[in-house]
C-alpha atoms as a PDB file:
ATOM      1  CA  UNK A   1       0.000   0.000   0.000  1.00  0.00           C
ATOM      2  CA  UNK A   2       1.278   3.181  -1.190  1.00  0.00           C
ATOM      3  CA  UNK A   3       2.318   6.056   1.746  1.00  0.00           C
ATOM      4  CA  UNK A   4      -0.191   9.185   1.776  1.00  0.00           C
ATOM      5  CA  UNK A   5       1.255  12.088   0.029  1.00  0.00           C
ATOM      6  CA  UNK A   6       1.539  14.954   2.664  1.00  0.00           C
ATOM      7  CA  UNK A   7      -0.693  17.772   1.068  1.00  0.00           C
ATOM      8  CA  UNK A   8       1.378  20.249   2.572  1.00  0.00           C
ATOM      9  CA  UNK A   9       5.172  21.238   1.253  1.00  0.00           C
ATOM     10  CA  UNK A  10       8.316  21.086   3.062  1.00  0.00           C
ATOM     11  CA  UNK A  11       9.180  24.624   3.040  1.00  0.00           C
ATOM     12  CA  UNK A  12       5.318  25.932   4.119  1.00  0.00           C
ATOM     13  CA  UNK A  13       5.861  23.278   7.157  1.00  0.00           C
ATOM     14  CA  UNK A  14       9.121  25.045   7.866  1.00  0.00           C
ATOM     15  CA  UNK A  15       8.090  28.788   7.791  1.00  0.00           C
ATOM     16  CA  UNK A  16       4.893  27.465   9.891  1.00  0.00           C
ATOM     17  CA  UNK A  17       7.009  26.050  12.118  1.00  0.00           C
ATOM     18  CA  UNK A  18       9.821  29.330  12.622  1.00  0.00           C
ATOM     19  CA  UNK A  19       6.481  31.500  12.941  1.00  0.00           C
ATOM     20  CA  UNK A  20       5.191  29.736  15.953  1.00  0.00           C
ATOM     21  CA  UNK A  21       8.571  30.043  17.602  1.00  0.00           C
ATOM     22  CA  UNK A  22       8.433  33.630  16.804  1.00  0.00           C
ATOM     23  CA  UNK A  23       5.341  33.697  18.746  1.00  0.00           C
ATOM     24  CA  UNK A  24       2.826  33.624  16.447  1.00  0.00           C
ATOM     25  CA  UNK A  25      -0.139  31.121  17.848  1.00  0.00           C
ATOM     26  CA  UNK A  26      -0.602  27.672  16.194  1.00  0.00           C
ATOM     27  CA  UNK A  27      -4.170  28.830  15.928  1.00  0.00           C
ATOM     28  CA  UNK A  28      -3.689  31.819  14.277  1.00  0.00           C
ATOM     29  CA  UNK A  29      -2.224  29.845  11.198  1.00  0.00           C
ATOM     30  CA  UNK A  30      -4.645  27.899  11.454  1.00  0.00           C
ATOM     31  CA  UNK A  31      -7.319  31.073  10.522  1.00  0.00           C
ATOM     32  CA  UNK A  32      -4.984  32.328   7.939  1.00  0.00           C
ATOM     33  CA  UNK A  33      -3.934  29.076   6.246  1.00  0.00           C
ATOM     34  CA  UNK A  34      -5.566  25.668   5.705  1.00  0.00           C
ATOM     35  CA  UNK A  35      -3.631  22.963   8.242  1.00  0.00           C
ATOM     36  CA  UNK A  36      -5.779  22.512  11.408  1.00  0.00           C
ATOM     37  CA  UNK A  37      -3.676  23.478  14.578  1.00  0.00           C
ATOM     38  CA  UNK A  38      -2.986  19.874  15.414  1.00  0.00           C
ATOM     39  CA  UNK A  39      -0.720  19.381  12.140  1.00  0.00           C
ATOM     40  CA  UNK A  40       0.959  22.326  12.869  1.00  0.00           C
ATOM     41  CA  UNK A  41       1.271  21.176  16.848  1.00  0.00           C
ATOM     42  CA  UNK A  42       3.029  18.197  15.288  1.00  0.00           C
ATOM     43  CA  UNK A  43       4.866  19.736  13.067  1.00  0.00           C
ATOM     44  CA  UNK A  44       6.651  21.815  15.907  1.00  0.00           C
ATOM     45  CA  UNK A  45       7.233  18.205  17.746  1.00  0.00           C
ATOM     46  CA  UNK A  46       8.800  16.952  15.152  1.00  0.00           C
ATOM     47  CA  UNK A  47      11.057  19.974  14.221  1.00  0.00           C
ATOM     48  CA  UNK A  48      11.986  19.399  17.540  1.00  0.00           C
ATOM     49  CA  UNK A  49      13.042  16.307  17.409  1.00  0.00           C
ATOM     50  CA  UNK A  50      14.671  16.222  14.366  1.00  0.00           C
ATOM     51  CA  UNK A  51      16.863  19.221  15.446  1.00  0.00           C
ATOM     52  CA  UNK A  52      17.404  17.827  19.600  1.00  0.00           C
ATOM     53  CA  UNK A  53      15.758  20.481  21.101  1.00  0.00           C
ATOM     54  CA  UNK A  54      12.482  20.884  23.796  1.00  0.00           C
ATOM     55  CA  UNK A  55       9.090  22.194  21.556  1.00  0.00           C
END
């Protein structure tokens, strides 16, 4: 079975991602652009771990 694709690009998950550590809510993404605030919860998780540091 094939993998899902992930509808969302690389580089929108990283600006997403730097934007929320600048202090700008998950939520408030979430009104401007499509990805529910979960996904971008995750998305900060996983940056995270992929770079050793706390969320």
């Amino acid at each position: 079975m094939p993998r899902p694709r992930n509808p969302h690009r690389t580089e929108f998950q990283k600006k997403s991602v730097a934007l929320v550590r600048r202090k700008r809510s998950a939520e408030a993404l979430t009104r401007q652009y499509e990805p529910c605030a979960a996904t971008i919860h995750e998305w900060i998780r996983q940056a995270a771990a992929d770079s050793g540091d706390d969320p």
